[in-house]
Protein backbone atom coordinates (compact mmCIF):
# COMPACT_ATOMS: atom_id res chain seq x y z
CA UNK A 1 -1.19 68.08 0.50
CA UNK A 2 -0.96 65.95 3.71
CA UNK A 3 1.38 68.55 5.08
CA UNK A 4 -1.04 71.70 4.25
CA UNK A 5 -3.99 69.67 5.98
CA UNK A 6 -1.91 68.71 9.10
CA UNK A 7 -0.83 64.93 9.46
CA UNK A 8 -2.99 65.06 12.57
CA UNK A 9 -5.54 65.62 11.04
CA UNK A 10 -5.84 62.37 8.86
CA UNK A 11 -7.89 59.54 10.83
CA UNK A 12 -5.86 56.18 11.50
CA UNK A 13 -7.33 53.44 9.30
CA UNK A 14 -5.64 49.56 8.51
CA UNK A 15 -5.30 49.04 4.78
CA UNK A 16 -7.69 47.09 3.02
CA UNK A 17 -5.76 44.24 2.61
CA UNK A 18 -7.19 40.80 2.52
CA UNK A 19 -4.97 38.48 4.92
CA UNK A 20 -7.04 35.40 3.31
CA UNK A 21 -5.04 32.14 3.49
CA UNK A 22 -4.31 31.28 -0.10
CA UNK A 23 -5.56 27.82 -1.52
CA UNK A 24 -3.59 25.17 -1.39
CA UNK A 25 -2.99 22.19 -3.92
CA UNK A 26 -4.69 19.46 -1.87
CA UNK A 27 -3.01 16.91 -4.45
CA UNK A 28 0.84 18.24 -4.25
CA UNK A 29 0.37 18.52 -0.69
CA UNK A 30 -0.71 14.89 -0.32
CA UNK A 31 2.14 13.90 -3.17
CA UNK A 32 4.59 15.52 -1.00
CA UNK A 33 3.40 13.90 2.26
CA UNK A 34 3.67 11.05 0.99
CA UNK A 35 7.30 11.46 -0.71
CA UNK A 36 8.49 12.45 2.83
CA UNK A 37 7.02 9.71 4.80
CA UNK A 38 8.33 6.95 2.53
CA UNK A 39 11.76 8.36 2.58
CA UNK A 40 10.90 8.08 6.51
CA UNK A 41 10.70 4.23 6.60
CA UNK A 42 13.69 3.58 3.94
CA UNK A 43 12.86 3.91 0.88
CA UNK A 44 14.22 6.46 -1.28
CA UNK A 45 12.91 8.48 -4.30
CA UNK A 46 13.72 7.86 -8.05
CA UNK A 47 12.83 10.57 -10.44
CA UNK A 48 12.93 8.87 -14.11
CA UNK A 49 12.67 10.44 -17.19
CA UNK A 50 8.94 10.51 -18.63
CA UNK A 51 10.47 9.50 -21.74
CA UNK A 52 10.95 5.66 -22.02
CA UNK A 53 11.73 3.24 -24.60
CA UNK A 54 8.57 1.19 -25.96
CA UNK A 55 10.94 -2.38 -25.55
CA UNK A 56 10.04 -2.86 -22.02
CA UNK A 57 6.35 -3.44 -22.57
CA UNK A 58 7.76 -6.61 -24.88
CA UNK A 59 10.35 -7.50 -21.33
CA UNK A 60 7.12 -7.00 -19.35
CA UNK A 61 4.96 -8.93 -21.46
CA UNK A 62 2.15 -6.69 -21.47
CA UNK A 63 -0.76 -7.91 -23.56
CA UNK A 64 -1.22 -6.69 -27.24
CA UNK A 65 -4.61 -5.33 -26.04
CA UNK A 66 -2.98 -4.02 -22.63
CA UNK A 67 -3.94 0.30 -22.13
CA UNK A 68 -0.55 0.45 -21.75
CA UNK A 69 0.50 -0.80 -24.91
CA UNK A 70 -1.26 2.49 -26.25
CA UNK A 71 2.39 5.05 -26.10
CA UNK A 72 2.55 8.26 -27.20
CA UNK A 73 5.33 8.24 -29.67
CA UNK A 74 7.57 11.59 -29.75
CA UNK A 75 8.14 12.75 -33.35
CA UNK A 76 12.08 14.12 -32.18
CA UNK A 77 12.92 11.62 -29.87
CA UNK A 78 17.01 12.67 -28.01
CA UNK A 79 17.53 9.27 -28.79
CA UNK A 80 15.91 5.28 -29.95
CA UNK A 81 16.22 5.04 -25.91
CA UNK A 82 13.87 7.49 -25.22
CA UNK A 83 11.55 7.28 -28.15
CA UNK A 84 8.22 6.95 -26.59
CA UNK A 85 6.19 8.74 -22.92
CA UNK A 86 6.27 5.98 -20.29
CA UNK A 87 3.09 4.10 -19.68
CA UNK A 88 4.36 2.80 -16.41
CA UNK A 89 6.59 3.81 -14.11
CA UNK A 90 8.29 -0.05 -13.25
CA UNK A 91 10.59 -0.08 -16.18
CA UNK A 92 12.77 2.97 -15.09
CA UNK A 93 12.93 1.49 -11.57
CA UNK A 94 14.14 -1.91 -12.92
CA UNK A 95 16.59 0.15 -14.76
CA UNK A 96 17.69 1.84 -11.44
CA UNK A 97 17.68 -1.50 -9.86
CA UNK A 98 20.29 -2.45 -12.59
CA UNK A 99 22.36 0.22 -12.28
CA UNK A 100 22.47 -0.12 -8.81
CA UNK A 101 23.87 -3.80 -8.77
CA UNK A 102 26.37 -2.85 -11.30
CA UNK A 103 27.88 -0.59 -8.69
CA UNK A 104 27.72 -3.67 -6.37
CA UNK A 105 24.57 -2.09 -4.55
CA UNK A 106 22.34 -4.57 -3.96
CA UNK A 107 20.10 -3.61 -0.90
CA UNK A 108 17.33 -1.79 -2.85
CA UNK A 109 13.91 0.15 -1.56
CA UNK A 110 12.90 3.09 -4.26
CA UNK A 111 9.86 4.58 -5.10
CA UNK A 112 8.64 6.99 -7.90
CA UNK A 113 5.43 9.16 -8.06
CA UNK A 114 5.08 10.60 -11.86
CA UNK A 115 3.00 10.71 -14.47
CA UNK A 116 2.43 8.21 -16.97
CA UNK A 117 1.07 8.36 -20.48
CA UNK A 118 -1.84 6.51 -22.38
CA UNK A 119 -2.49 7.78 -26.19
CA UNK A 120 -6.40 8.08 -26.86
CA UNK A 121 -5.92 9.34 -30.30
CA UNK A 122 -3.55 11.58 -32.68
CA UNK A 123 -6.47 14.44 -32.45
CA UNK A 124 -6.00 14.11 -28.81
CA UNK A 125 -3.89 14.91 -26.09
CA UNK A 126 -3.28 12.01 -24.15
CA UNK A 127 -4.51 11.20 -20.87
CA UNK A 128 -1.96 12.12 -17.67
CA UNK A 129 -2.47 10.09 -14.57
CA UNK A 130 -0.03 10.49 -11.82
CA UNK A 131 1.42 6.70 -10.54
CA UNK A 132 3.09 5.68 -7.39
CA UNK A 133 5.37 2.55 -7.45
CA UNK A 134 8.00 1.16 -5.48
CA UNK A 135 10.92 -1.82 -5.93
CA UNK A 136 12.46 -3.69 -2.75
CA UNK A 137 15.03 -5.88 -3.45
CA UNK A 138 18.00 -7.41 -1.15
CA UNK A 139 18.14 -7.13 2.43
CA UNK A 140 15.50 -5.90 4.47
CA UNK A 141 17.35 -3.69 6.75
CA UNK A 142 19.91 -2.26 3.75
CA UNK A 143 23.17 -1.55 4.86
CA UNK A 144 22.57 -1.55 8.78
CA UNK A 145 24.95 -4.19 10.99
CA UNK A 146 24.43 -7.21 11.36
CA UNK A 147 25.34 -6.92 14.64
CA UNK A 148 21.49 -5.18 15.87
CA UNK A 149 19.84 -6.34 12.39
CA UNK A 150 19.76 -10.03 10.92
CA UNK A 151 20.35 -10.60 7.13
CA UNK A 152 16.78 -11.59 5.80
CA UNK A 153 15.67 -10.84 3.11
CA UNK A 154 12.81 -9.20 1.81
CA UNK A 155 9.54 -10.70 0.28
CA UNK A 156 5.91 -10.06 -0.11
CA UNK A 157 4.82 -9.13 2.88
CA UNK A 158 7.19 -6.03 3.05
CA UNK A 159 6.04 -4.85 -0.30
CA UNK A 160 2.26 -5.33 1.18
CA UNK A 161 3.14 -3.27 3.99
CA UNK A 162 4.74 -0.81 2.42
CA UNK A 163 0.96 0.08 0.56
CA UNK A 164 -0.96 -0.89 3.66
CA UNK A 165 1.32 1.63 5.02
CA UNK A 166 0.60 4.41 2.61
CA UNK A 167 -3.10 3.43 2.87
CA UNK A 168 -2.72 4.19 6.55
CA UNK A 169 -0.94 7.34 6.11
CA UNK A 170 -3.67 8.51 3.82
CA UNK A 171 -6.44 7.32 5.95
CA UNK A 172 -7.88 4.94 3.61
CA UNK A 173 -7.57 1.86 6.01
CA UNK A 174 -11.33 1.75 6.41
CA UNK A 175 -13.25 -1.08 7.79
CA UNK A 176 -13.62 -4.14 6.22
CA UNK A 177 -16.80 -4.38 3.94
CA UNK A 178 -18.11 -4.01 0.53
CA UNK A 179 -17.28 -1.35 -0.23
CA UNK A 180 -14.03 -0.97 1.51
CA UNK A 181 -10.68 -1.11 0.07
CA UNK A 182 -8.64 -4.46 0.85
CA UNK A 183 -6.53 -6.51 -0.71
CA UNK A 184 -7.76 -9.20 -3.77
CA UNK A 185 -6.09 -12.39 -4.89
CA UNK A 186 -6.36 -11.87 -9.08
CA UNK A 187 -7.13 -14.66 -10.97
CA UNK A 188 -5.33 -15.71 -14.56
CA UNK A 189 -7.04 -13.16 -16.61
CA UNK A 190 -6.53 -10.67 -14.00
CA UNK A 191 -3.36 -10.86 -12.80
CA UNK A 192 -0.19 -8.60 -14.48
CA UNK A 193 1.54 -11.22 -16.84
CA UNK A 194 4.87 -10.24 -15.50
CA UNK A 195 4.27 -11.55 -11.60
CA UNK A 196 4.94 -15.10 -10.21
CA UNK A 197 1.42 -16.65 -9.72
CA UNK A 198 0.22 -17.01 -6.12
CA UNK A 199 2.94 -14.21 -4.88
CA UNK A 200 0.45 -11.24 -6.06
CA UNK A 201 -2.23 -9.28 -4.95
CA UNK A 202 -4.59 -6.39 -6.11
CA UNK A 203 -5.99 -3.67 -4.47
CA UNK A 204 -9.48 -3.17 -5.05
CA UNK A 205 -12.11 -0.70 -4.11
CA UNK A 206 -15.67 -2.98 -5.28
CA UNK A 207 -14.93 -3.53 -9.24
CA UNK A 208 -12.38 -0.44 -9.24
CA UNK A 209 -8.48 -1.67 -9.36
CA UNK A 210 -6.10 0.49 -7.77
CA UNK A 211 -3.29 -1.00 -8.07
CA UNK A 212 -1.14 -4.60 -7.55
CA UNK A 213 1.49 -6.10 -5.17
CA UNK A 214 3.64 -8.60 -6.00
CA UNK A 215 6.95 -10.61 -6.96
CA UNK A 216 8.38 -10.12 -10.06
CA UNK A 217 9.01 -13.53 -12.67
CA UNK A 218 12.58 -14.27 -12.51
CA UNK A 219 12.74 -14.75 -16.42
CA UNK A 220 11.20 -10.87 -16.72
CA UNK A 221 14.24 -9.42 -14.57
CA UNK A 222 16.28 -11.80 -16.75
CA UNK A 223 15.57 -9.05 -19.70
CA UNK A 224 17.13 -6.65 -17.15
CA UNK A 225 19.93 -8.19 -16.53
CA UNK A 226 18.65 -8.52 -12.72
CA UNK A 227 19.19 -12.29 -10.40
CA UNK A 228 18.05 -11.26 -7.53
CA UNK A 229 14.21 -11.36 -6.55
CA UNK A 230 12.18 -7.79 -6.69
CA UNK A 231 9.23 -7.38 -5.26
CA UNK A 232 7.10 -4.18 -6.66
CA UNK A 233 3.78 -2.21 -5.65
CA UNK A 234 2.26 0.09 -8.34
CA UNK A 235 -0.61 2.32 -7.15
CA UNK A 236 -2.90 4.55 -8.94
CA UNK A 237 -2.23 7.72 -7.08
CA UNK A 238 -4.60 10.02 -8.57
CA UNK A 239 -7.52 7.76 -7.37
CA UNK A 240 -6.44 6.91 -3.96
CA UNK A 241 -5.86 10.94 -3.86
CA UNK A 242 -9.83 11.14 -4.70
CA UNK A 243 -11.35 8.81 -2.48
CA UNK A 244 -12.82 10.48 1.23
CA UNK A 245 -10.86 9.84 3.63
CA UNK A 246 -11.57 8.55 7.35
CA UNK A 247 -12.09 11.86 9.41
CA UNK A 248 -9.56 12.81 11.89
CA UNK A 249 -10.34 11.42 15.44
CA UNK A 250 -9.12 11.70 19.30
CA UNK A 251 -9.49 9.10 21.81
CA UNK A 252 -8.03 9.88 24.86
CA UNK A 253 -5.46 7.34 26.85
CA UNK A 254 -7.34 4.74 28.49
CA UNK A 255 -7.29 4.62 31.89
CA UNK A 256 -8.10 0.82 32.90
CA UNK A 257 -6.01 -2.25 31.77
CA UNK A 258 -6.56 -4.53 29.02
CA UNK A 259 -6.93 -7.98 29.19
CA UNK A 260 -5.83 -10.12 26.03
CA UNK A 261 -7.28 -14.09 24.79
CA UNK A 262 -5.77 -16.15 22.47
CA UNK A 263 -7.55 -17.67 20.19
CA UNK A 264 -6.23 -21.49 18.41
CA UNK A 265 -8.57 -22.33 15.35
CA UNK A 266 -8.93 -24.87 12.96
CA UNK A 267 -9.84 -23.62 9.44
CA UNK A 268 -10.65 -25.17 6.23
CA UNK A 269 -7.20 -24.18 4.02
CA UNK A 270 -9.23 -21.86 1.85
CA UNK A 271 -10.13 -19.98 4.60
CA UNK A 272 -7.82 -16.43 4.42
CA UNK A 273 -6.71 -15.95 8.19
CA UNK A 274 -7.54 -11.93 7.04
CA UNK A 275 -11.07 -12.84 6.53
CA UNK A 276 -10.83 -14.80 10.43
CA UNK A 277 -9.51 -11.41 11.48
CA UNK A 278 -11.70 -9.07 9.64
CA UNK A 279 -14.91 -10.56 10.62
CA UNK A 280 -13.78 -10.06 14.57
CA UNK A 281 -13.34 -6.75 14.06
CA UNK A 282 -16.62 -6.16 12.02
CA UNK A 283 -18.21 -8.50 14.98
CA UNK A 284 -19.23 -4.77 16.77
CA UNK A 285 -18.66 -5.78 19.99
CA UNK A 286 -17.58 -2.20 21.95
CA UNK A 287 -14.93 -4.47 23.79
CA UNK A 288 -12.51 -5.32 21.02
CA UNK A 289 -9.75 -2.71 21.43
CA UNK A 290 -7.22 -4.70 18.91
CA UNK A 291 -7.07 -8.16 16.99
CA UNK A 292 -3.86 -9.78 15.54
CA UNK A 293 -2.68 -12.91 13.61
CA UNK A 294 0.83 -14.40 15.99
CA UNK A 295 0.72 -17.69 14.06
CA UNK A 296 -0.08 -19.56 11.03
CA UNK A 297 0.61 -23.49 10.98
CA UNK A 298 -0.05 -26.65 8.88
CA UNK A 299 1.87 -29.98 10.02
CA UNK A 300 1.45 -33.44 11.28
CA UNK A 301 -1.02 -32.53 14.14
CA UNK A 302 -3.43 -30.60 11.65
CA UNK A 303 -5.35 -32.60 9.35
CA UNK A 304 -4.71 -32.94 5.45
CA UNK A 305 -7.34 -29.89 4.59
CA UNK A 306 -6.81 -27.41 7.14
CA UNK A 307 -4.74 -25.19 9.18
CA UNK A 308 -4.68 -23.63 12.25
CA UNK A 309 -4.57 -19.33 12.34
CA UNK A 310 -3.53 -18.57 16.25
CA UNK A 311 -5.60 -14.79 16.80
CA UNK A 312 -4.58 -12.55 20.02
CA UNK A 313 -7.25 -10.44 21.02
CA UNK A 314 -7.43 -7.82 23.19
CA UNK A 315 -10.30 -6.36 25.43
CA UNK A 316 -10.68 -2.85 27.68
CA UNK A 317 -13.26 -0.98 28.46
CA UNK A 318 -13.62 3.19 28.98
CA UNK A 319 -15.70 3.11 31.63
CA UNK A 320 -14.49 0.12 34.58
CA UNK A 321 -12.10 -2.78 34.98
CA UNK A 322 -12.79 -5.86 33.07
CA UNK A 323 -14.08 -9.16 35.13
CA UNK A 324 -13.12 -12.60 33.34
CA UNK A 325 -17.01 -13.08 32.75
CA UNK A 326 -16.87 -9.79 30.70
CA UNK A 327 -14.12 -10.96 29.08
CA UNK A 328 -15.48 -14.80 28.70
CA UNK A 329 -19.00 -13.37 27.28
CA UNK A 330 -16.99 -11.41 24.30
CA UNK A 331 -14.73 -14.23 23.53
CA UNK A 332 -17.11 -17.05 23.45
CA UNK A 333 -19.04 -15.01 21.06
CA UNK A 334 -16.46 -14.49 18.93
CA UNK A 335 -15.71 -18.41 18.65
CA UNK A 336 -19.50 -18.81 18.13
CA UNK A 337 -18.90 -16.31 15.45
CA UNK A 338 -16.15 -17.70 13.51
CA UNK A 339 -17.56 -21.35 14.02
CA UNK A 340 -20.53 -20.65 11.97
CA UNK A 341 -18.93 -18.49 9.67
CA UNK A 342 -16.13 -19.88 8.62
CA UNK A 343 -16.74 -23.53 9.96
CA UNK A 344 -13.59 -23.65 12.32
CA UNK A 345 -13.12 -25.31 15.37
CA UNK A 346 -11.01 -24.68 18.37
CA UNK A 347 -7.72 -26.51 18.19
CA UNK A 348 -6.58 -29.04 20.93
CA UNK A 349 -3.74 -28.02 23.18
């Protein structure tokens, strides 16, 4: 037919295609951001059977009215091992902690993101949430040399900055406030029976808990078979996944210098040098470019009571050099600040 009518003779038209971007899974795109980065800063990635064995809730010590007590229980299990759909994912990372000091591997940093299981009913399918947990154990820079790395070992605060990290990396580090998330010291009713009081922390967004940091009870990695001290983080993943984010901003280099103050304060010991640091940055003044905690000390020279939280802070401003008065006005207010607030005092030199 084309041929009879003359090829010619046909006008020149682009199909009607639609070139339409398809739609992306904003959840498995953030699951495997977040897979890749914390393979990026040493850890790397367990992937545990969903099916568990209903034992380690006893080793944990869970509660008998714990959510997680409620398993779904398969009806042709492969074997008594795997008899039950997890309810947490820090069982099966003990387990590869095990393993891994039977092979005389002892410098440990995994993470898992699954799902984990909570029965609501036999009519019912039960409800799927997708977890994100992590073990460190053993030295803090694995198997590097000792030669560029010393031998320390890990503790809390790596496990805390592992999360603050993923928090970061997610764009959830908003600013402190109400209804900001930040990190929560759990009380005895609150806390997850299986951490070492005073070495834990939740995660909190208001009333909502998303998730705990902490060091695991030496008699609890007794039940598997583990001497050496773990520290954990287990995050809900599905909510951090639905919270907004912080939108994407630029600020371009700056172009004068900074100028930096130290800060030497005496606090009441109940005082959280986090709070000291938070309510700077909350202060609003457009000067404040960057506040950090270099020191944290109770001795002799500090009175039974209190301690003192050293604070560096640093000052620039986009549009001219600084002049020490700029800089004095924003510091002294700043002291006058935390004086009120938190009754502190400057410390002697």
């Amino acid at each position: 037919m084309a041929r009879l009518h003359g090829y010619g003779n046909i006008p020149v038209t682009l199909p009607q295609v639609s070139l339409s971007y398809p739609e992306q899974d904003q959840g498995r795109i953030k699951r495997t951001t977040i897979t890749r980065l914390l393979t990026g800063i040493g850890f790397s990635e367990a992937i545990n059977y969903s099916f568990s064995n209903d034992k380690y809730l006893d080793l944990l010590q869970l509660a008998s009215d714990d959510d997680r007590r409620h398993t779904v229980r398969l009806l042709n299990p492969l074997s008594e091992e795997q008899g039950v759909l997890r309810t947490s994912l820090l069982p099966g990372l003990l387990e590869n902690v095990d393993r891994n000091i039977r092979f005389q591997k002892t410098e440990v940093k995994l993470f898992e993101l699954g799902k984990v299981f909570t029965d609501i009913g036999a009519a019912t399918q039960p409800i799927e949430r997708n977890r994100l947990a992590g073990i460190l154990c053993g030295n803090r820079h694995g198997y590097a040399s000792p030669l560029h790395f010393k031998e320390n070992k890990v503790d809390f605060l790596d496990a805390k900055g592992a999360v603050e990290f993923i928090l970061g990396q997610m764009r959830l580090n908003l600013p402190a406030g109400p209804t900001s998330i930040g990190f929560d010291l759990p009380g005895a009713d609150d806390r997850e029976p299986f951490v070492v009081p005073g070495e834990t922390l939740q995660l909190r967004l208001g009333e909502t808990i998303l998730g705990s940091v902490g060091r695991i009870r030496p008699e609890i990695l007794r039940g598997f078979d583990i001497k050496l001290d773990v520290y954990y983080f287990d995050l809900d993943f599905d909510a951090l996944c639905g919270l907004v984010a912080a939108p994407k901003s630029f600020t371009a280099l700056p172009v004068y210098p900074a100028v930096k103050r130290d800060i030497a304060l005496v606090v009441p010991g109940s005082v959280a040098a986090g709070d000291l640091v938070n309510a700077i940055r909350t202060s609003r003044d457009a000067l404040i470019e960057d506040v950090a905690i270099f020191d944290v000390y109770q001795g002799k020279t500090i009175q039974n009571g209190y301690k003192s939280v050293a604070i560096s802070v640093t000052y620039r401003s986009s549009a001219k050099t600084l002049t020490e008065k700029n800089v004095e006005k924003s510091n002294k207010k700043i002291v006058d600040l935390l004086t009120e607030q938190f009754g502190a005092s400057l410390r002697d030199a």
